[in-house]
Protein backbone atom coordinates (compact mmCIF):
# COMPACT_ATOMS: atom_id res chain seq x y z
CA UNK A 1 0.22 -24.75 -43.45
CA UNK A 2 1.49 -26.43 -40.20
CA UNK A 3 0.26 -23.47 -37.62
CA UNK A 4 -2.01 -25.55 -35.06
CA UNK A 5 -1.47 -28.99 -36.56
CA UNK A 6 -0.83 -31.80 -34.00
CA UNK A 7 2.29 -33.62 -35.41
CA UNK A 8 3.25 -36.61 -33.72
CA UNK A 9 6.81 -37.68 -34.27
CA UNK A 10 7.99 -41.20 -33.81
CA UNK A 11 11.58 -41.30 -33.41
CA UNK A 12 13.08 -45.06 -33.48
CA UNK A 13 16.62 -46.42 -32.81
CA UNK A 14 18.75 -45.78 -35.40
CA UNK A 15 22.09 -43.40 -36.00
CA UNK A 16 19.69 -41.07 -37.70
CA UNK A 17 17.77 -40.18 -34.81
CA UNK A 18 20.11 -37.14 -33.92
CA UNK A 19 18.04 -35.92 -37.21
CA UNK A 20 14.74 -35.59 -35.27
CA UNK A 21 15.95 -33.00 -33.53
CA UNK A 22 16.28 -30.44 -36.76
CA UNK A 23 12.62 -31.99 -37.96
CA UNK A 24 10.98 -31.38 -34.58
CA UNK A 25 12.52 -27.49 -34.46
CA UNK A 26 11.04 -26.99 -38.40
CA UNK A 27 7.89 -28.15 -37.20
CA UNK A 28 7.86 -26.15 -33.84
CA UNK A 29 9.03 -23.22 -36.24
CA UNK A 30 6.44 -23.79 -38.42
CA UNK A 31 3.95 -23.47 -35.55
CA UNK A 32 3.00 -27.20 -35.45
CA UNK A 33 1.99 -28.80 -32.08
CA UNK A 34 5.10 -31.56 -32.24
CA UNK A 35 4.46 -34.86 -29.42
CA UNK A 36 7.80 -36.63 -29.77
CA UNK A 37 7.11 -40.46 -28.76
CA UNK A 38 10.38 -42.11 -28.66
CA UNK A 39 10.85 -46.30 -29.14
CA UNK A 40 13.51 -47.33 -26.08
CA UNK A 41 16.20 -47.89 -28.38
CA UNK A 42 16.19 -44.62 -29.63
CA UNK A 43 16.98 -42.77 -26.27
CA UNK A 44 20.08 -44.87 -26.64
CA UNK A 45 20.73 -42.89 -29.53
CA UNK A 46 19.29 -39.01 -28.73
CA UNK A 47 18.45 -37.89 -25.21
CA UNK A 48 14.64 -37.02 -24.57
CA UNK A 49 15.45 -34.19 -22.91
CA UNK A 50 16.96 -32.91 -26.54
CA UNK A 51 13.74 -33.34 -27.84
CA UNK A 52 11.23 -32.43 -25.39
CA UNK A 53 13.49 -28.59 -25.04
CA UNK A 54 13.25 -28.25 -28.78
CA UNK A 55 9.32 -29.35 -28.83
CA UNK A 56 7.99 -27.74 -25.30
CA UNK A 57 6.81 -31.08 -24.48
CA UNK A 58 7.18 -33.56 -22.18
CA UNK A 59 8.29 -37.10 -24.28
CA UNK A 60 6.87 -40.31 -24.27
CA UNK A 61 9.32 -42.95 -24.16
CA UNK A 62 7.15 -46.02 -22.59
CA UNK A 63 3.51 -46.96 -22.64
CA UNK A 64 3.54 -47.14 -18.78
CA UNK A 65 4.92 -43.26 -18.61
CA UNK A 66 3.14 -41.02 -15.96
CA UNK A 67 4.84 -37.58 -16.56
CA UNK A 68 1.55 -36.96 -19.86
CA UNK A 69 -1.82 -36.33 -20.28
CA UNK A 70 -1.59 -39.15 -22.43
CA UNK A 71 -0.13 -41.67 -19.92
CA UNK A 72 -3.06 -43.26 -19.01
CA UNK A 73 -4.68 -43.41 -22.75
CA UNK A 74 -2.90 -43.91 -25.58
CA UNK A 75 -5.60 -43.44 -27.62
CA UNK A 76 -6.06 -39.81 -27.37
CA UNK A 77 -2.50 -38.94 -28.40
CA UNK A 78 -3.76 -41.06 -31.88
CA UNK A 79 -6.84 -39.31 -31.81
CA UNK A 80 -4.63 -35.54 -31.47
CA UNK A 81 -2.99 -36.46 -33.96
CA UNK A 82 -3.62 -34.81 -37.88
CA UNK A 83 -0.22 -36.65 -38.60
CA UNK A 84 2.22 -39.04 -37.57
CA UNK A 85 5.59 -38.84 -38.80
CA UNK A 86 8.03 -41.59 -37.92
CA UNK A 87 11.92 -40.43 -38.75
CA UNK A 88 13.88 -42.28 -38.68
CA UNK A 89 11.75 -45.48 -39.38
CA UNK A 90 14.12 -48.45 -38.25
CA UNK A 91 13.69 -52.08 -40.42
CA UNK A 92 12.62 -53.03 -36.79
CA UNK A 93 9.43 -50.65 -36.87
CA UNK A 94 8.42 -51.45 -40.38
CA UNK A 95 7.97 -55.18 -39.58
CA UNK A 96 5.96 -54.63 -36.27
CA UNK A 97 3.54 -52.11 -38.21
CA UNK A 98 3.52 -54.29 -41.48
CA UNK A 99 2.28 -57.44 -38.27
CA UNK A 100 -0.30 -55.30 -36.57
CA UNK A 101 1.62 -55.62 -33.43
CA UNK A 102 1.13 -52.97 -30.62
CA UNK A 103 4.03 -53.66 -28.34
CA UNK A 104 5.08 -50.45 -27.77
CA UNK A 105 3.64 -46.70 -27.03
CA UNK A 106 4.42 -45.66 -30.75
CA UNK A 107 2.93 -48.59 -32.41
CA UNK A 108 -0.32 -48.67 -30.48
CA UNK A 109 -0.53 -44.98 -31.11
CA UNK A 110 -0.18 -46.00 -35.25
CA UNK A 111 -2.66 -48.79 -34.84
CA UNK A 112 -5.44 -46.57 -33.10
CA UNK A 113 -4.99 -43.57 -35.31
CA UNK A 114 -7.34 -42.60 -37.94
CA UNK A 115 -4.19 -39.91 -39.31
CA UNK A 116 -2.38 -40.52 -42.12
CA UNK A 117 1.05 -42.18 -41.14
CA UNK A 118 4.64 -41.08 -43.02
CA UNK A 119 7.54 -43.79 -42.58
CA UNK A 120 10.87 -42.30 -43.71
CA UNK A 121 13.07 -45.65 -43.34
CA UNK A 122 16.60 -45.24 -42.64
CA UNK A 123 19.25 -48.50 -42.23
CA UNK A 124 22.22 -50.22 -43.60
CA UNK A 125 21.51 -50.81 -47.43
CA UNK A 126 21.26 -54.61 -47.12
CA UNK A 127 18.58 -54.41 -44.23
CA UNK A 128 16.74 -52.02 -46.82
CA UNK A 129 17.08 -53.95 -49.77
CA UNK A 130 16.28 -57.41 -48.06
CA UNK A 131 13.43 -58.90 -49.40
CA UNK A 132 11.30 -58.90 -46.09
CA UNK A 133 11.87 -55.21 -45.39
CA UNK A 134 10.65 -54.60 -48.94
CA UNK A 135 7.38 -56.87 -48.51
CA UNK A 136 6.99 -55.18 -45.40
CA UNK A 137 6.99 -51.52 -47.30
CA UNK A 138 4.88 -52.80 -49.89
CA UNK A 139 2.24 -53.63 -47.43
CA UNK A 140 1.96 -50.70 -45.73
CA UNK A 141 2.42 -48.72 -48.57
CA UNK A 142 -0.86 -50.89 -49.85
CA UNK A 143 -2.60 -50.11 -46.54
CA UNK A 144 -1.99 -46.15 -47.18
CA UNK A 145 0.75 -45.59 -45.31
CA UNK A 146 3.95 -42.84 -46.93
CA UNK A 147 6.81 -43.91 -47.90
CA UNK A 148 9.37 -40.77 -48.13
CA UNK A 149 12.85 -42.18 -48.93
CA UNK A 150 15.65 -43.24 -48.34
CA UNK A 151 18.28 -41.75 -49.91
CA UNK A 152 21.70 -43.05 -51.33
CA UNK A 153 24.45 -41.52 -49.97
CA UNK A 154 27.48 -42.93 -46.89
CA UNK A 155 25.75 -44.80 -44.44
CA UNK A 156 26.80 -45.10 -40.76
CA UNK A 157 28.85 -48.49 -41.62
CA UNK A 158 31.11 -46.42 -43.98
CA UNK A 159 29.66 -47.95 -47.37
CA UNK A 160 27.94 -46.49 -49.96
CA UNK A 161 24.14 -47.23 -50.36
CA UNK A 162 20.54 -46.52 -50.25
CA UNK A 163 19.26 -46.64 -46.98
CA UNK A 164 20.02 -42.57 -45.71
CA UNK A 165 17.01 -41.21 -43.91
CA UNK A 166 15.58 -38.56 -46.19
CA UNK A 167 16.48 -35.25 -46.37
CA UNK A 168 14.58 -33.05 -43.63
CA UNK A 169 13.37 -30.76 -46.80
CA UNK A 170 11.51 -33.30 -48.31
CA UNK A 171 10.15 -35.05 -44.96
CA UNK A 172 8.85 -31.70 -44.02
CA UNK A 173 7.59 -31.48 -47.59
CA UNK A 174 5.77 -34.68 -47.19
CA UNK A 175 4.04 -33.63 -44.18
CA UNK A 176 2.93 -29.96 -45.97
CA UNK A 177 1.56 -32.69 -48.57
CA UNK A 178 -0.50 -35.05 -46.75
CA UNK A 179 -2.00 -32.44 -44.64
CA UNK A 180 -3.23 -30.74 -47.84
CA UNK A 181 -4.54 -33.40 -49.18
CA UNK A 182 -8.48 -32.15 -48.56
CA UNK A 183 -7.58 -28.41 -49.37
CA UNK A 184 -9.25 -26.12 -52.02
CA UNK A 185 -7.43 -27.80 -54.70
CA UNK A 186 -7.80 -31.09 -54.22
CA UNK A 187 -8.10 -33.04 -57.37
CA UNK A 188 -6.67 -30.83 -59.83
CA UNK A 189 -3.84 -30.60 -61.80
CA UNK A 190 -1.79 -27.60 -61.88
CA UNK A 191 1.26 -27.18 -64.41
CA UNK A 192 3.65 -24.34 -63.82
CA UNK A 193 7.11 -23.42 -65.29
CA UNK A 194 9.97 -21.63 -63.53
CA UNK A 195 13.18 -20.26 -64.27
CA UNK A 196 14.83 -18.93 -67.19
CA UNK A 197 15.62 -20.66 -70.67
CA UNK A 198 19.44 -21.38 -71.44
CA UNK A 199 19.43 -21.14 -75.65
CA UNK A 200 23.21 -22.64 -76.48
CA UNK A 201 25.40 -21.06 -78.70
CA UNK A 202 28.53 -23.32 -78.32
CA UNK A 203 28.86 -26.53 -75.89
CA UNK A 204 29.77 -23.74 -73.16
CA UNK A 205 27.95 -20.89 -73.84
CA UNK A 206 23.95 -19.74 -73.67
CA UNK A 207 22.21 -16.96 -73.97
CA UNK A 208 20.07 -16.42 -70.70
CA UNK A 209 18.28 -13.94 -68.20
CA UNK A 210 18.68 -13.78 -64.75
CA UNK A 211 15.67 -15.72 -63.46
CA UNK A 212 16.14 -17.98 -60.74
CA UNK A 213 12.80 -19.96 -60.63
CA UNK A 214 12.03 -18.77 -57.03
CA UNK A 215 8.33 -17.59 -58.09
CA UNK A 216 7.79 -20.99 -60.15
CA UNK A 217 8.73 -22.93 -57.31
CA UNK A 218 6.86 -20.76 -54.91
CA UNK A 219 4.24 -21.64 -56.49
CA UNK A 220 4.61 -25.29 -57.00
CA UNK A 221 4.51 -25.95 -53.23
CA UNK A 222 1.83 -23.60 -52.77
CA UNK A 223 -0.58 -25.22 -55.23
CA UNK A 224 0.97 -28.84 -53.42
CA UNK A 225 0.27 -27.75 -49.96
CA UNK A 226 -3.28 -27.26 -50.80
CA UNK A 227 -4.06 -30.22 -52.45
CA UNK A 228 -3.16 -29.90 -55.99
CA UNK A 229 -1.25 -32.49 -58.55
CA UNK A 230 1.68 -30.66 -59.52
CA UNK A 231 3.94 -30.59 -62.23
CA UNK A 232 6.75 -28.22 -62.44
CA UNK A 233 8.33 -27.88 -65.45
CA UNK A 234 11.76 -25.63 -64.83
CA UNK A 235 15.05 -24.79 -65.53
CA UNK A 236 16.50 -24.58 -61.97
CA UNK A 237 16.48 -27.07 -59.59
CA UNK A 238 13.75 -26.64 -56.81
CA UNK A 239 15.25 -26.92 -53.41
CA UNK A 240 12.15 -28.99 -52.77
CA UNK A 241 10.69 -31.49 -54.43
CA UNK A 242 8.39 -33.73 -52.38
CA UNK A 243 4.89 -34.77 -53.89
CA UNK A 244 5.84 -32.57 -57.02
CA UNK A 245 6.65 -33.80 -60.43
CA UNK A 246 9.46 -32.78 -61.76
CA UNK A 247 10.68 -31.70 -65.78
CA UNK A 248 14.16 -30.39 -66.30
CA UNK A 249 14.29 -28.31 -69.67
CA UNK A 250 17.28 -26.10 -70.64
CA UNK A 251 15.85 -24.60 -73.64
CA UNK A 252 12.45 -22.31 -74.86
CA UNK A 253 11.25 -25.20 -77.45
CA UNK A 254 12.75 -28.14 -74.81
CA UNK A 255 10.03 -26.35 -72.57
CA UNK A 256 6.69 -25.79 -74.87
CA UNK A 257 7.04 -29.72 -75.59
CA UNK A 258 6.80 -30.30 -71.72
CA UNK A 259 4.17 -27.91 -72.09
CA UNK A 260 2.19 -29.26 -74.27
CA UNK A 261 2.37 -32.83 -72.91
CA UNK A 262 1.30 -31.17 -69.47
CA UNK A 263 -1.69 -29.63 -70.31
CA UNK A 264 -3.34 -32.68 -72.20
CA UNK A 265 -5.16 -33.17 -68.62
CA UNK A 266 -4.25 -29.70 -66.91
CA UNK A 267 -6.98 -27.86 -65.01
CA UNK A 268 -4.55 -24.66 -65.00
CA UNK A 269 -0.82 -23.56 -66.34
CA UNK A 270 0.72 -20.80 -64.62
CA UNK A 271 4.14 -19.75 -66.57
CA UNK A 272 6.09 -17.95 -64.12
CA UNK A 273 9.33 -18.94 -66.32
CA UNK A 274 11.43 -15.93 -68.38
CA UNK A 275 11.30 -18.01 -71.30
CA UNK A 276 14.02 -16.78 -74.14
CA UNK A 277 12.58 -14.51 -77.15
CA UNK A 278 15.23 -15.58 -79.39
CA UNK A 279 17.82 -18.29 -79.89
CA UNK A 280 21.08 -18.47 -81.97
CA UNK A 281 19.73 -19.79 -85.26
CA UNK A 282 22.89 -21.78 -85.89
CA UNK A 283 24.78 -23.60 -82.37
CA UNK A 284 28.25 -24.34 -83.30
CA UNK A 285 29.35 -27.55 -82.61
CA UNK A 286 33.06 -26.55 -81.08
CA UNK A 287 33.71 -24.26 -78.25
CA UNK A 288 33.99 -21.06 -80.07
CA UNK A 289 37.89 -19.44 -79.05
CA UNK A 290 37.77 -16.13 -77.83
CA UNK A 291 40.79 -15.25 -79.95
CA UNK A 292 38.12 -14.95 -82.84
CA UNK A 293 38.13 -10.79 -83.02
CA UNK A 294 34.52 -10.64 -83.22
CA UNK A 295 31.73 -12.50 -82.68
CA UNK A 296 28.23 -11.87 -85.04
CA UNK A 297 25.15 -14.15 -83.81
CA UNK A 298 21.81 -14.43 -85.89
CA UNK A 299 18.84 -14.79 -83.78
CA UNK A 300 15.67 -16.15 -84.34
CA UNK A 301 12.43 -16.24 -82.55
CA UNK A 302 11.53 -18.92 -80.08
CA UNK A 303 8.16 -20.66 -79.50
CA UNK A 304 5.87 -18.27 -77.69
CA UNK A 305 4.16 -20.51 -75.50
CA UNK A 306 1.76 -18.70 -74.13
CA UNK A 307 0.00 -17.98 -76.81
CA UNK A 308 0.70 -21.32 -78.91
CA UNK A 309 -0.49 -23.26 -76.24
CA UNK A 310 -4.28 -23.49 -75.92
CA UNK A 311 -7.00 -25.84 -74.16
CA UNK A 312 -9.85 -26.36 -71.63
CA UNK A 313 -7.55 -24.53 -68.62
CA UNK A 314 -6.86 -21.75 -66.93
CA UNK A 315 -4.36 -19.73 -68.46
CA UNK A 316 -1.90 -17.73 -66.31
CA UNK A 317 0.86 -15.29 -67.53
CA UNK A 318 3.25 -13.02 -65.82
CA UNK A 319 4.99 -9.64 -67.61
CA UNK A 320 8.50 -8.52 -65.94
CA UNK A 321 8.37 -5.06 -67.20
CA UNK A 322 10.84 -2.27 -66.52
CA UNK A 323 8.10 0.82 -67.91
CA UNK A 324 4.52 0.99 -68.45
CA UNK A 325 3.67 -1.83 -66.40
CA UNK A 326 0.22 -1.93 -66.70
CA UNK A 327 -0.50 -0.76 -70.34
CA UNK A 328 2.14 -3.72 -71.10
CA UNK A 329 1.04 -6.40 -69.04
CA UNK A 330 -3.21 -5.89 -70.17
CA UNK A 331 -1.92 -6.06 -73.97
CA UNK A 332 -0.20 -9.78 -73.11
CA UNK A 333 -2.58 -10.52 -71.10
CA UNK A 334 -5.34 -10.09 -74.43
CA UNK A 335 -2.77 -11.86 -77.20
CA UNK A 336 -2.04 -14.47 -75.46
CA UNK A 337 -5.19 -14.88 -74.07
CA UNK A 338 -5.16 -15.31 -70.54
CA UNK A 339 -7.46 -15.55 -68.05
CA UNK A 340 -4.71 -13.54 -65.19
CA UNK A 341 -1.60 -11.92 -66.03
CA UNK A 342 0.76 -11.09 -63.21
CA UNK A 343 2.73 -7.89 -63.71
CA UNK A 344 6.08 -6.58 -61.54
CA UNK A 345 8.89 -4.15 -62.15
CA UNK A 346 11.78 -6.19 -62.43
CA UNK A 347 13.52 -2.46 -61.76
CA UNK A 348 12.72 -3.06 -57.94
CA UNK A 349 15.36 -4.74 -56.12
CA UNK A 350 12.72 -5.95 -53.87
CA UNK A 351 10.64 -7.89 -56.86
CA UNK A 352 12.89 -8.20 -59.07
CA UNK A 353 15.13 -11.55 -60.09
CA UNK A 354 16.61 -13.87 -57.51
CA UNK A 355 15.07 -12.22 -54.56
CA UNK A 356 12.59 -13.85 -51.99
CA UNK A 357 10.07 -11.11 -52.76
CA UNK A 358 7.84 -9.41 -55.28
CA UNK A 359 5.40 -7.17 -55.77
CA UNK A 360 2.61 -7.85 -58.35
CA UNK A 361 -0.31 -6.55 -60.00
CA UNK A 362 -2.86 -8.77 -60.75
CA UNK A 363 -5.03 -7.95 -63.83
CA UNK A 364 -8.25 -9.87 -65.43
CA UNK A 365 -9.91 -10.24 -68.59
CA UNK A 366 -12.37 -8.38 -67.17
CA UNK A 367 -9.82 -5.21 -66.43
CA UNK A 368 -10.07 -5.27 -62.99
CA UNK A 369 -6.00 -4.16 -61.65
CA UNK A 370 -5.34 -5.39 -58.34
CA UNK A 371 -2.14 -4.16 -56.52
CA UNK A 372 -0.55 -6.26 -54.07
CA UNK A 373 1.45 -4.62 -51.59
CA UNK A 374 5.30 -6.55 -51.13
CA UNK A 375 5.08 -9.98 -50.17
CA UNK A 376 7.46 -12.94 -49.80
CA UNK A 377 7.23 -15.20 -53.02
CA UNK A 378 4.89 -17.93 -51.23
CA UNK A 379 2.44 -15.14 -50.08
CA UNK A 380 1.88 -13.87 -54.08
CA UNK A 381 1.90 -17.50 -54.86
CA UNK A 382 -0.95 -18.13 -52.23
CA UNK A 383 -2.57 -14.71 -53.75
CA UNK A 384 -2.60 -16.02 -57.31
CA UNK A 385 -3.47 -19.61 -56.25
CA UNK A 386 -6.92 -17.60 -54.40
CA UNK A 387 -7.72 -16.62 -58.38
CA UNK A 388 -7.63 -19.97 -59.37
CA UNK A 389 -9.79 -21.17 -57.04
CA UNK A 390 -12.11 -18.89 -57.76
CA UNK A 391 -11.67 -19.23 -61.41
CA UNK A 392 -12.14 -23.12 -60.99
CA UNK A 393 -15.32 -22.64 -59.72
CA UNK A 394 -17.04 -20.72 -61.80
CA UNK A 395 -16.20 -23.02 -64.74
């Protein structure tokens, strides 16, 4: 997603510019081209030299700087550029961008660019909240720039506040977005559920499975990254989050209503979630003491929402079987009826639960079995997300 992209990173002077460092190593990681420019104040703040080791660049720190190709033409480091990135974005920076002013190397380089430009503000809470600052977001946020935070959390003066620069997770999840923003599935709306269902059987107790949500999520950014609106609806919470929408459900019916509601304008649902096939008919309303000898629970069946919910979408299943994968997975795949089902043996420790790999077969209404060799969860996710695509197109 970010091999050969030209990412420029503004880094202005606040506390949070030690920060920039861990963003520009993700992104060199990642295989992204980073250009670190760096306001004056910041180098107060981090050295250049920090920067420039962890990015393999020289870094430009003043508009009259003759150590860069870009020295004597700012332009073409705006013209490089498929992003700029500005973390952390001081109250300082927002105002000169919000004026059109081009005072500075990293300014200029945000008026003459044709990228799309991410701010992720970071300052004392009443800087933030000041009325200005916020007319001053609002404009640029108007002209098309990205806002991604900040956070509350304990700000450099001690207090408590919103003002934190954003976590590097979701800045780095915010560039994967914007860069996808022309891919394959631009413009449509992909629902998909993760994790396992929780169905209570006192205030403490559930019954559950051991799904982690790992191929839900997987699958989330994948489907973000490449252009799609998302909405995850799951029972764990994603370590990521950026440019998805979110549902939290605990329990099997909790998660066909968010279903349902999804899938009003859904161009595909992908349910990657173990969802529950029974629940306690009865949840007692005490915590129930284990000094009771024995305990007797009567189960009923939950919501199967697979094949309950129907509509003008793709509809995309997955079996966790421990024996006869296949001859399982092709009789889901036809009651429920789904357009792909995606079978594993959760037997495997390498594609089983809570692991960051799997090994699928992919099977179509047509019959056709396709075998993927082990992946890591975001390659499958990428595999599947191919189907859709192709699916999409021929409707």
């Amino acid at each position: 997603m970010l091999a050969n992209k030209t990412v420029v990173l503004g880094v202005t002077g606040s506390i949070a510019a030690y920060k920039a460092a861990d963003i520009a190593s993700k992104l060199t990681q990642a295989g992204a081209e980073v250009r670190v420019v760096m306001t004056q104040p910041a180098t107060r703040f981090i050295s250049p030299l920090t920067l420039s080791t962890i990015s393999h660049r020289p870094v430009v720190t003043s508009m009259w700087q003759l150590e860069t190709e870009f020295s004597t033409e700012h332009v073409a480091l705006a013209e490089a550029a498929d992003v700029v990135v500005i973390a952390p974005a001081t109250a300082n920076i927002i105002a000169h961008l919000a004026a059109g002013m081009a005072d500075d190397m990293l300014s200029c380089i945000v008026l003459a660019t044709r990228a799309p430009v991410i701010l992720a503000p970071a300052m004392n809470v009443n800087m933030f909240q000041n009325a200005i600052t916020q007319q001053n977001l609002a404009k640029l946020k108007a002209r098309g720039f990205v806002i991604v935070g900040p956070e509350y959390g304990r700000l450099a003066s001690g207090k408590m506040g919103l003002g934190r620069l954003a976590e590097v997770e979701q800045i780095l999840g915010t560039i994967k977005q914007v860069l996808g923003r022309k891919g394959d599935l631009a413009d449509k709306h992909i629902v998909v559920t993760a994790g396992g269902t929780r169905e209570p059987i006192d205030p403490v107790r559930h019954l559950g499975n051991h799904a982690t949500g790992k191929m839900g999520h997987a699958l989330a950014l994948a489907a973000r990254d490449r252009g799609a609106r998302v909405r995850l609806i799951t029972t764990a919470a994603p370590a990521e989050t950026a440019g998805i929408e979110v549902s939290r459900v605990e329990t099997a019916v909790q998660m066909k209503q968010a279903v349902v509601k999804a899938v009003a304008q859904a161009d595909a649902l992908i349910m990657a979630a173990a969802v529950a096939d029974y629940r306690p008919r009865s949840i007692a309303k005490a915590k129930i003491k284990k000094e009771t000898p024995s305990l007797t629970l009567e189960l009923t069946r939950t919501p199967d929402i697979l094949a309950e919910v129907t509509g003008d979408f793709i509809k995309i299943g997955f079996a966790a079987e421990s024996e006869d994968i296949v001859t399982n997975a092709r009789r889901k795949l036809k009651e429920k009826g789904l357009h792909l089902i995606m079978a594993n043996d959760i037997t495997d420790k390498d594609s089983g639960f809570g692991v960051d790999t799997n090994k699928v077969t992919i099977i179509d209404r047509s019959g056709k079995v396709e075998s993927l060799p082990l992946l890591t969860k975001r390659e499958v996710a990428d595999r599947i997300l191919d189907k859709v695509v192709g699916l999409l197109a021929k409707r």
